[in-house]
Protein backbone atom coordinates (compact mmCIF):
# COMPACT_ATOMS: atom_id res chain seq x y z
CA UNK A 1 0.00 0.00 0.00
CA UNK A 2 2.46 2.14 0.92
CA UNK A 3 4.64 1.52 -1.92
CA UNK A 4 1.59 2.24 -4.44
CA UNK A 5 1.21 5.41 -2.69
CA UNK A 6 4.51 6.75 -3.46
CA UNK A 7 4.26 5.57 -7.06
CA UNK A 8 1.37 7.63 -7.49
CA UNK A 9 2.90 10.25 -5.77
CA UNK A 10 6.28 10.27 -8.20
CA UNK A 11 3.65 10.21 -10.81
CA UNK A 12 1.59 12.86 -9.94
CA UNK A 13 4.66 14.85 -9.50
CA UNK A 14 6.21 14.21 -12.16
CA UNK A 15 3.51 15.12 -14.51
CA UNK A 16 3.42 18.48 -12.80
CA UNK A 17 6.83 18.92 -13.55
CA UNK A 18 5.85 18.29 -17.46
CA UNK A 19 2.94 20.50 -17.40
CA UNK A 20 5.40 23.31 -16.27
CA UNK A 21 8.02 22.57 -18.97
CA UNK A 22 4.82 22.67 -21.25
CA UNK A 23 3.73 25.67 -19.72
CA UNK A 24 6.80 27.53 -19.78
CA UNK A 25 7.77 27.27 -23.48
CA UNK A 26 4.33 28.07 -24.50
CA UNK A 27 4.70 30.93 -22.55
CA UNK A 28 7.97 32.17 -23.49
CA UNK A 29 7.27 31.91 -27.19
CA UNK A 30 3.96 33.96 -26.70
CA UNK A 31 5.61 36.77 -24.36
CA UNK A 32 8.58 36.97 -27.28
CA UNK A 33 5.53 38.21 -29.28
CA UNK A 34 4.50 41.01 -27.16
CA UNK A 35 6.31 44.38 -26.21
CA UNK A 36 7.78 45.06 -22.43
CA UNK A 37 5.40 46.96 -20.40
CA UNK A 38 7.46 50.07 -20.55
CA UNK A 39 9.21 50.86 -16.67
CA UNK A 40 7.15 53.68 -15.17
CA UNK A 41 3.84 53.22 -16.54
CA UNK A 42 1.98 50.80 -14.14
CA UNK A 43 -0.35 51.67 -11.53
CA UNK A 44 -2.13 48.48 -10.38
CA UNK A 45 -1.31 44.88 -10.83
CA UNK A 46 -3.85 41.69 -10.33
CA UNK A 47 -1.13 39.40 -8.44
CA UNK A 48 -1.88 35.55 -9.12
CA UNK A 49 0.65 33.09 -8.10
CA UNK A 50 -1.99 30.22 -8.15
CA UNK A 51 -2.13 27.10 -10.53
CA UNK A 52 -4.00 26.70 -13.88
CA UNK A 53 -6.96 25.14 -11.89
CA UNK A 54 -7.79 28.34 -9.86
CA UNK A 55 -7.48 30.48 -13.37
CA UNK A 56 -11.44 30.61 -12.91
CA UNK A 57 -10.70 33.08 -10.14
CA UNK A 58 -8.57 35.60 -12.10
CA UNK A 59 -10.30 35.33 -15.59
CA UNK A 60 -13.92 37.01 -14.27
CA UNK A 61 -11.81 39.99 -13.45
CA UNK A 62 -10.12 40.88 -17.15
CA UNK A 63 -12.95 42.83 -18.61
CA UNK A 64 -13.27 44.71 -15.04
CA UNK A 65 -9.56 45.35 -14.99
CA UNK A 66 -9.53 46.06 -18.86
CA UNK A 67 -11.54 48.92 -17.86
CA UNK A 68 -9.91 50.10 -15.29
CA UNK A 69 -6.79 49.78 -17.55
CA UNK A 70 -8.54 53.04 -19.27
CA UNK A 71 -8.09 54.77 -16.69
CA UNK A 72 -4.80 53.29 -14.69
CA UNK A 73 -2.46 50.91 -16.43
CA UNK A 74 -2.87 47.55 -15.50
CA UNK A 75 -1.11 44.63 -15.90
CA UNK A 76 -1.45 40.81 -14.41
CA UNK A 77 1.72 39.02 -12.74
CA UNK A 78 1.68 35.73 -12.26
CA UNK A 79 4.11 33.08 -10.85
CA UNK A 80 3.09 29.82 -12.71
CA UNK A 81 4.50 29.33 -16.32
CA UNK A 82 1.00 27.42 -16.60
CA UNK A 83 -0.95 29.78 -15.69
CA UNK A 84 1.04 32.10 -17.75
CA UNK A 85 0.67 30.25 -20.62
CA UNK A 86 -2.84 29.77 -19.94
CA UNK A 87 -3.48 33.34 -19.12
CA UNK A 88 -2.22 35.12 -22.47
CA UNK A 89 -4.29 34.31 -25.11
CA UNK A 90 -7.13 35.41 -23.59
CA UNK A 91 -5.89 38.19 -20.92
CA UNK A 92 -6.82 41.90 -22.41
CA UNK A 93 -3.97 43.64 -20.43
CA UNK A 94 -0.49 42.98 -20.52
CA UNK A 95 0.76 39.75 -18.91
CA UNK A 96 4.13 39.68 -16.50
CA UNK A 97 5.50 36.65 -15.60
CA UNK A 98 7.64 36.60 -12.16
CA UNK A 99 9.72 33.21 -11.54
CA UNK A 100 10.33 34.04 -7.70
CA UNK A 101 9.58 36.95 -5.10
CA UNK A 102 12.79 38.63 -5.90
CA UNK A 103 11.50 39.15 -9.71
CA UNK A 104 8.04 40.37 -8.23
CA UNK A 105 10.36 43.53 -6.24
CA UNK A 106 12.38 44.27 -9.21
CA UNK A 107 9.50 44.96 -11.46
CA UNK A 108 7.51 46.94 -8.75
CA UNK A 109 11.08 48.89 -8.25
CA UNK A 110 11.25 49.45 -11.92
CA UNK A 111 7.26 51.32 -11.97
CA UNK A 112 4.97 53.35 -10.42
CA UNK A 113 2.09 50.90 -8.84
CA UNK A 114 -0.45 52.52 -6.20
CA UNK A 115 -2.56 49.41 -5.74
CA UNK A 116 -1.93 45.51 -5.97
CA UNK A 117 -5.35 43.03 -6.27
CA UNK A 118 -5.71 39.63 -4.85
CA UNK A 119 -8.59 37.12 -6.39
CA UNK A 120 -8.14 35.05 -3.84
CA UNK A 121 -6.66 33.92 -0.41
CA UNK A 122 -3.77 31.81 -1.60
CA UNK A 123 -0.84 31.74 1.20
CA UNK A 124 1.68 32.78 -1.43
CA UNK A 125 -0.13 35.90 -1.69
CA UNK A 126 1.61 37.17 1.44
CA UNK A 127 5.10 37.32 0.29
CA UNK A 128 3.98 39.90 -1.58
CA UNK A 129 2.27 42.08 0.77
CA UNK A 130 5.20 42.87 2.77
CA UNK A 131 5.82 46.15 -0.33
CA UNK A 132 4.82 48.82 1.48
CA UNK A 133 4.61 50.96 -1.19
CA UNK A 134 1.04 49.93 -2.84
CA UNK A 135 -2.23 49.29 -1.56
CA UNK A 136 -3.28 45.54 -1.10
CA UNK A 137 -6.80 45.28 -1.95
CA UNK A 138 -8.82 41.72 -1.91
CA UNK A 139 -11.17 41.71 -4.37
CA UNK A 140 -12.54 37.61 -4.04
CA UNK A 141 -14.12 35.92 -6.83
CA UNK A 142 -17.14 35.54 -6.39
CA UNK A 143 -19.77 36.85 -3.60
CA UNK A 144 -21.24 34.20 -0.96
CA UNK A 145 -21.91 33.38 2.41
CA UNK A 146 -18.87 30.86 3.12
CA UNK A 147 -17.41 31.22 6.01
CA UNK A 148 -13.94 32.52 3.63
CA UNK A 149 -15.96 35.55 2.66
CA UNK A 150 -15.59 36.65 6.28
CA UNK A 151 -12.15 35.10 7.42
CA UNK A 152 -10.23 36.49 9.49
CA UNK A 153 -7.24 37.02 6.67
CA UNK A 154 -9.36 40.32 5.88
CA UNK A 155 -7.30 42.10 8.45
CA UNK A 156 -4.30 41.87 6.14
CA UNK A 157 -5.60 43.95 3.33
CA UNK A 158 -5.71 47.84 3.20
CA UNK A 159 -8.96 47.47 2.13
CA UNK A 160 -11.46 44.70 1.02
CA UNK A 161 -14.12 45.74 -1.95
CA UNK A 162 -16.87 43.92 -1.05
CA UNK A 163 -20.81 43.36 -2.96
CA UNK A 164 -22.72 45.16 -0.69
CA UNK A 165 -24.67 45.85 2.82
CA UNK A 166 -25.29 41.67 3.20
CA UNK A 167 -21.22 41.37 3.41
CA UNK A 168 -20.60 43.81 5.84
CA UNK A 169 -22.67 42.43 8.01
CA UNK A 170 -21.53 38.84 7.71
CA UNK A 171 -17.84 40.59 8.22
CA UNK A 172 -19.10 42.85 11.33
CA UNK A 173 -20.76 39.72 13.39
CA UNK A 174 -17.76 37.53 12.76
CA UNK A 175 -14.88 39.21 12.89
CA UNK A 176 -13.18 40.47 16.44
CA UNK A 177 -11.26 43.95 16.13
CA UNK A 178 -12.33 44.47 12.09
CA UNK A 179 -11.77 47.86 11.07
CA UNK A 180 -14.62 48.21 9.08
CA UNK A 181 -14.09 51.55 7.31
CA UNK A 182 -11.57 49.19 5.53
CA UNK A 183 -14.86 47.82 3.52
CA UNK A 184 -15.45 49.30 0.19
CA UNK A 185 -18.77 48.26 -1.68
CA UNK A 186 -18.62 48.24 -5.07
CA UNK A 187 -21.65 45.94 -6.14
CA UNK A 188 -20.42 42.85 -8.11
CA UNK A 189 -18.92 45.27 -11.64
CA UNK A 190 -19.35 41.21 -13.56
CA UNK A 191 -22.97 41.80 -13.92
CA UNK A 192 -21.74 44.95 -16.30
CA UNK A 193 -20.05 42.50 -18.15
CA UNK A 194 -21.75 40.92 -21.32
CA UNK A 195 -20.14 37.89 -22.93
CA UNK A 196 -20.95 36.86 -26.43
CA UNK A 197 -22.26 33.00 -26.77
CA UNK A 198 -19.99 30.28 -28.40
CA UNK A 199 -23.55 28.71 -29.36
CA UNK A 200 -26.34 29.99 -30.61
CA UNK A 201 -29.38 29.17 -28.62
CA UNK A 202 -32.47 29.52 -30.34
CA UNK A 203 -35.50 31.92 -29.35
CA UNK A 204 -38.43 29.36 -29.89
CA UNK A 205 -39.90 30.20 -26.45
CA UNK A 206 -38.47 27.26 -24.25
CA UNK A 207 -37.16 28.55 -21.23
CA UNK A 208 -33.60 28.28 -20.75
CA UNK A 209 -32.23 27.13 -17.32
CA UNK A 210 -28.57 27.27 -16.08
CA UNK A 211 -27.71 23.85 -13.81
CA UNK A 212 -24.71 25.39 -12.44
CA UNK A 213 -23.11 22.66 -9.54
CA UNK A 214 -20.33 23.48 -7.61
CA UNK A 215 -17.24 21.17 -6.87
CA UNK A 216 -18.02 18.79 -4.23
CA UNK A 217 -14.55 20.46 -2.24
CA UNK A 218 -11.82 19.20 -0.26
CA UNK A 219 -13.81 18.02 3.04
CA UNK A 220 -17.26 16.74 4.09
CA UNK A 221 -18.42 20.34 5.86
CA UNK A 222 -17.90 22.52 2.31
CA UNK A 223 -19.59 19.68 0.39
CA UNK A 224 -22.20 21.99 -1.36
CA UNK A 225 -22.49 20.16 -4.69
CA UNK A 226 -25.84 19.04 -5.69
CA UNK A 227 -24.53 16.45 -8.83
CA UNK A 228 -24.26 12.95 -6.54
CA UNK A 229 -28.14 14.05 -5.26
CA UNK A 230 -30.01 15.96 -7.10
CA UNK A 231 -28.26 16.29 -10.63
CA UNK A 232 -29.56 13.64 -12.74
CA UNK A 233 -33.21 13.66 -11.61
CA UNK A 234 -33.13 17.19 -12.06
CA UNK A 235 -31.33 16.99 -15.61
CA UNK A 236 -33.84 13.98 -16.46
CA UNK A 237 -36.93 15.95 -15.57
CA UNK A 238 -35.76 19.51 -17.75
CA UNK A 239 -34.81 17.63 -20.54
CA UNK A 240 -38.40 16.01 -20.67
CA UNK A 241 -40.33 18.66 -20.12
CA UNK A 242 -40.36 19.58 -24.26
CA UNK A 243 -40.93 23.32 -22.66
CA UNK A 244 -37.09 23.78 -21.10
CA UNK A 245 -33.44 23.97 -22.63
CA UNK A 246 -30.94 23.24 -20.49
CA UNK A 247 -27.50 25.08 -20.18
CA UNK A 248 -25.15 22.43 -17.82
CA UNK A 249 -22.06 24.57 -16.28
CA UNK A 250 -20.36 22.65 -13.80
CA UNK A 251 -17.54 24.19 -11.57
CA UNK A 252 -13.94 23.64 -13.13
CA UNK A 253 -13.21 21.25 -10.26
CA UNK A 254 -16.09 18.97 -10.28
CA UNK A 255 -15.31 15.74 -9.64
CA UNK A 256 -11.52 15.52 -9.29
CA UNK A 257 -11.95 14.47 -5.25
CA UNK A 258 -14.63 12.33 -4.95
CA UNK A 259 -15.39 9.59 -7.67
CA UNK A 260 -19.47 9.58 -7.20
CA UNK A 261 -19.30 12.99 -7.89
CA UNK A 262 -17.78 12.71 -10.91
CA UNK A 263 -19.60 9.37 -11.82
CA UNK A 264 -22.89 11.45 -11.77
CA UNK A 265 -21.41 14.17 -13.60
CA UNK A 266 -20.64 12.32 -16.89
CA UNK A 267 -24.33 10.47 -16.14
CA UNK A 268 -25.73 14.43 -16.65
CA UNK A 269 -23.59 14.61 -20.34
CA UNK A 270 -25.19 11.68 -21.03
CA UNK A 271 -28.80 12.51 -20.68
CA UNK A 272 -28.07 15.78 -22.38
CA UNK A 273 -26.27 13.82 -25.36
CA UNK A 274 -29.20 11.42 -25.87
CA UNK A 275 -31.79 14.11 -25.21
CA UNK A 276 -30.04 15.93 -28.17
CA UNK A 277 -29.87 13.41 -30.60
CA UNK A 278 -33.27 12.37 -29.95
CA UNK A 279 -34.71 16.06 -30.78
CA UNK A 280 -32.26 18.07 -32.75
CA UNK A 281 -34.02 21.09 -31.66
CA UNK A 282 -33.93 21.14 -28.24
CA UNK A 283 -30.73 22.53 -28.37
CA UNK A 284 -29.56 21.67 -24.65
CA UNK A 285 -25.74 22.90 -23.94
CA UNK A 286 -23.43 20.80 -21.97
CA UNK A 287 -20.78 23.21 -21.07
CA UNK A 288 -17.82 21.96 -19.69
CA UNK A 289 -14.98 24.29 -20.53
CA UNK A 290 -14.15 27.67 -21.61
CA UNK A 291 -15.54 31.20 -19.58
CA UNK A 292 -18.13 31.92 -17.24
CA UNK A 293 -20.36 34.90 -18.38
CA UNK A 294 -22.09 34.17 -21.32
CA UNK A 295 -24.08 31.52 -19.58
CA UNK A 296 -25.86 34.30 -17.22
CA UNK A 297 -26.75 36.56 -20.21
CA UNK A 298 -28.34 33.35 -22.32
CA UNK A 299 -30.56 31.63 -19.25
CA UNK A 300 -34.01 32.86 -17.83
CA UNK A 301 -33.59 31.10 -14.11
CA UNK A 302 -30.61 29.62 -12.72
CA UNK A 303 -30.74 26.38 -10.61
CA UNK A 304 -27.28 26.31 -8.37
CA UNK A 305 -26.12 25.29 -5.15
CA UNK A 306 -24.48 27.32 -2.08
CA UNK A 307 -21.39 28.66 -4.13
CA UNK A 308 -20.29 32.05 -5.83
CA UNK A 309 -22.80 31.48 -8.80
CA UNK A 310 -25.72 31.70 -6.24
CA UNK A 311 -24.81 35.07 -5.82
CA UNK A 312 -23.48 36.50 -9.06
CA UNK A 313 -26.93 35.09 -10.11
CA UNK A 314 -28.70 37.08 -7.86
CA UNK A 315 -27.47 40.23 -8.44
CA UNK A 316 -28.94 40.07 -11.99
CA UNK A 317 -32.42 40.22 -10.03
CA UNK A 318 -33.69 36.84 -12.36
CA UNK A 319 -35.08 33.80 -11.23
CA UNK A 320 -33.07 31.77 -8.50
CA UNK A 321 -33.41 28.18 -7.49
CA UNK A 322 -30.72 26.77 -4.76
CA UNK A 323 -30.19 23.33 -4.04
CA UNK A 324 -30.42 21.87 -0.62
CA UNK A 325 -26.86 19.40 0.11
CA UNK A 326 -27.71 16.30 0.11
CA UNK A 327 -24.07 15.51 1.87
CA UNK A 328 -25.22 15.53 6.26
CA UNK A 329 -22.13 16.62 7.20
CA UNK A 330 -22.70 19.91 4.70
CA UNK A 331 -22.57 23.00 7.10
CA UNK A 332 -25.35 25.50 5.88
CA UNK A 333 -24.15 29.26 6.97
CA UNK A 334 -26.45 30.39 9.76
CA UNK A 335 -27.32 33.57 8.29
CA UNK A 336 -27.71 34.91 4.79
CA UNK A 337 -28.91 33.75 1.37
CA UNK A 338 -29.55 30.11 2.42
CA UNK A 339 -31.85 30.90 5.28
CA UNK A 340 -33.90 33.59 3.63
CA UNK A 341 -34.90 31.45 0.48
CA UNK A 342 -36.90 28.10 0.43
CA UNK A 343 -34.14 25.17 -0.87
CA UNK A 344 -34.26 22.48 -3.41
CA UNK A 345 -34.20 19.33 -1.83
CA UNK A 346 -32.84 16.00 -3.59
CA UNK A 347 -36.35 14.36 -3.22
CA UNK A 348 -37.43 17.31 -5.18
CA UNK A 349 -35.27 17.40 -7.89
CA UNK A 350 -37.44 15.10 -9.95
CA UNK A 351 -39.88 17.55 -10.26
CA UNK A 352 -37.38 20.27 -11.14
CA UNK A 353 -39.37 21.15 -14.35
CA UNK A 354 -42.26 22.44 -12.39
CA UNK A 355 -39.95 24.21 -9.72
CA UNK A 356 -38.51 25.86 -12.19
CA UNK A 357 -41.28 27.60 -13.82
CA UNK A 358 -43.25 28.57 -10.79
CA UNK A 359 -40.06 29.80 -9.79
CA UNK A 360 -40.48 32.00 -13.25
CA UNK A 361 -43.89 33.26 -12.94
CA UNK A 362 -43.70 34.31 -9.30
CA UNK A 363 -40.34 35.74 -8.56
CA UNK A 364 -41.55 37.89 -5.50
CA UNK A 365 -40.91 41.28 -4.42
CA UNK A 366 -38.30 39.08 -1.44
CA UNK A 367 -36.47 38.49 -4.04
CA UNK A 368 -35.47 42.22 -5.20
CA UNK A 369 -35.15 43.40 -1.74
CA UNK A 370 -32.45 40.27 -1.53
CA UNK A 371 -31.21 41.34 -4.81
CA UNK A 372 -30.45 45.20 -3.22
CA UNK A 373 -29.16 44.06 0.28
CA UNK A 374 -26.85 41.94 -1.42
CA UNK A 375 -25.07 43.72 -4.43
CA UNK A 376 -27.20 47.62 -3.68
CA UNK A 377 -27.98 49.35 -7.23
CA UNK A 378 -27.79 46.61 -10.05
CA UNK A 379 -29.03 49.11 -12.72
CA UNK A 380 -26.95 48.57 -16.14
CA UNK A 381 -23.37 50.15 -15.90
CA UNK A 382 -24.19 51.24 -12.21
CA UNK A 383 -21.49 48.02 -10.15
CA UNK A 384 -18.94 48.36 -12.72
CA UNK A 385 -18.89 52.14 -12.41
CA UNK A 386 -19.11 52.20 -8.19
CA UNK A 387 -16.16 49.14 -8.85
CA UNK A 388 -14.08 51.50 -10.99
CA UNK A 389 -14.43 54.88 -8.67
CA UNK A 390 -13.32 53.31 -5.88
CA UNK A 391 -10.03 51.72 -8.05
CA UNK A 392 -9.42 55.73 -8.50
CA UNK A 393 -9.86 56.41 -5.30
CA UNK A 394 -7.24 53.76 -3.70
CA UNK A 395 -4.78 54.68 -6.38
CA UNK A 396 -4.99 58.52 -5.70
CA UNK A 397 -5.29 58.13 -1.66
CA UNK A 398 -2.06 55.69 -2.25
CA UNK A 399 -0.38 58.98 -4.43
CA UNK A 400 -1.35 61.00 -1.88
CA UNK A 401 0.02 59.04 1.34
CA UNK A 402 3.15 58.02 -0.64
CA UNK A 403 3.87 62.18 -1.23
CA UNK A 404 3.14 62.70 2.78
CA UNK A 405 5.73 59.58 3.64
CA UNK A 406 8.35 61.25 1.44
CA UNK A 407 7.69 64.20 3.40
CA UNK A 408 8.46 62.76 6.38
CA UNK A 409 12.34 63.45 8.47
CA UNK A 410 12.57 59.99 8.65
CA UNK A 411 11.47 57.74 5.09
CA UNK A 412 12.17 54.49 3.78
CA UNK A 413 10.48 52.91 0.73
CA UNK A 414 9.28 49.25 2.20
């Protein structure tokens, strides 16, 4: 046993190693293509030192941060040659790769940035916050109410842009000696965002609903995914209904931990396949790959469990339908979304047709007042622009604190 462990282990690692090599010649050869981000010019930097898995995280953030880019250069530095790799092609501002800590200080040293954003909490964030120089802002990746939207790491940041009222009270009643006027609310700018569809979905009056599950995580307590219980009943019963087309999203990491997971997964790609070839018209989308955005703009209701999409759904004010765990050990947060909206129970999800469209026809005036305590004014253009004032006004209170410093008798840069 032992001894088949560490085989898999040399395996595992040594693919890794491959998928770097990969990574960093495919990266190479496309940063040879582009021009050096001139020394001088930068004034914010998205900092991701995480793997191609987490890329999810980052990528929702490159039409935010293009805009922004109008304003304030911007570029993203990663760590990864994967991620690097993975990152260029698609990334609309300029892409620095950084093999260690010491490159990450010689490019700040070499430009002017005011403000440094983190997508996430990853540890090797924190070698980086000890610059002194910039702002450290945590911007997540997604709004919820998981106990990591109000950790206790939120201390580290100069300030944390959060969706709205909901979050700053989730961060008030948890956190001991919180300085809240470090909260910024900015709404959730994504919902600005518009993403053209790969496919093109027909308007024949079917109503189009996004299954989006989440990953079934690392331990029994986070295990939010509705797949193992609810996702083929529910998948069997939209894809009979003749009235429904269904737009499958799973989370990027669905699957990889626990095999049952995965096992009903590739049974939901299945009924979709069949359903397809059996009416050519129905059009369903199984949607395994590729960005999250376009999916939101295409579907009329959105069935989901507790996860980021819950929320990002909400703040578009449509139809929301969120699934009970079916795992006991689950641990439902106490207070927010969960526990101020009726659930979707696996015994349920065979009926998801009809859940669906009475979830359609009588949305609720609950629902917008959830919908404003959650993400404040979703009119069109109004997050991306309250997301892209406050970017200003870290960047010139950072000018303006840097100028003081120098001021100072006694100064030193870091």
């Amino acid at each position: 046993m032992g001894l088949a462990a560490d085989a898999a282990k040399a395996r595992a690692i040594g693919a890794r190693a491959l998928d770097s090599l990969r990574g960093r010649r495919a990266a190479r050869a496309l940063l040879a293509e582009r021009p050096t981000v001139p020394d001088g010019t930068v004034e914010a930097v998205v900092y991701f030192p995480d793997l191609p898995e987490n890329l999810y995280q980052v990528d929702q953030w490159y039409e935010p941060m293009r805009r922004l880019d109008e304003r304030h250069r911007v570029v993203v530095v990663t760590r990864k040659w994967g991620s690097t790799a993975r990152v260029l092609p698609d990334c609309p501002v300029p892409v620095v790769h950084c093999d260690t800590i010491e490159a990450v200080e010689r490019f700040l040293d070499r430009q002017r940035v005011r403000v440094v954003f983190y997508v996430n909490q990853n540890q090797q964030n924190f070698p980086a916050m000890r610059f002194a120089d910039p702002a450290h802002v945590f911007v997540c990746h997604g709004e919820s109410d998981k106990d990591y939207m109000s950790s206790n790491q939120l201390k580290a940041y100069d300030h944390v842009f959060v969706a709205g009222r909901a979050a700053r009270e989730r961060i008030r009643a948890k956190l001991i000696g919180f300085d809240e006027t470090h909260l910024v609310e900015v709404g959730r700018p994504q919902v600005d965002v518009h993403e053209p569809s790969p496919v093109a979905l027909p308007d024949d009056g079917r109503t189009v609903v996004l299954y989006a599950p989440t990953t079934e995580g690392d331990v029994p307590s986070m295990r939010y995914s509705s797949v193992a219980g609810h996702g083929v009943a529910l998948a069997r019963s939209l894809l009979a209904s003749g009235r429904h087309r269904l737009v499958y999203r799973p989370h990027p990491r669905l699957g990889l931990t626990v095999p049952a997971y995965r096992e009903a997964h590739e049974e939901v790609l299945r009924l979709i396949d069949a359903a397809n070839r059996a009416d050519a018209g129905a059009r369903h989308v199984a949607d395994t790959s590729g960005p999250f955005g376009w999916q939101v703009d295409a579907a009329h209701v959105c069935v989901t469990d507790v996860s980021a999409v819950a929320y990002d759904w909400l703040a578009t004010g449509k139809p929301l339908v969120v699934t009970r765990p079916s795992e006991p050990r689950a641990v439902l947060p106490q207070v927010g979304l969960v526990q101020e909206i009726e659930l979707l129970d696996a015994a349920d999800a065979g009926r998801a047709a009809d859940v669906v469209d009475g979830a359609v026809r009588h949305p609720g005036d609950a629902h917008a007042a959830l919908v404003e305590r959650y993400f404040g004014d979703t009119t069109p253009g109004a997050s991306m622009g309250r997301f892209l004032d406050a970017c200003d006004a870290v960047i010139r209170g950072r000018e303006e604190a840097l100028v003081e410093r120098a001021a100072r008798p006694t100064t030193g840069r870091r």
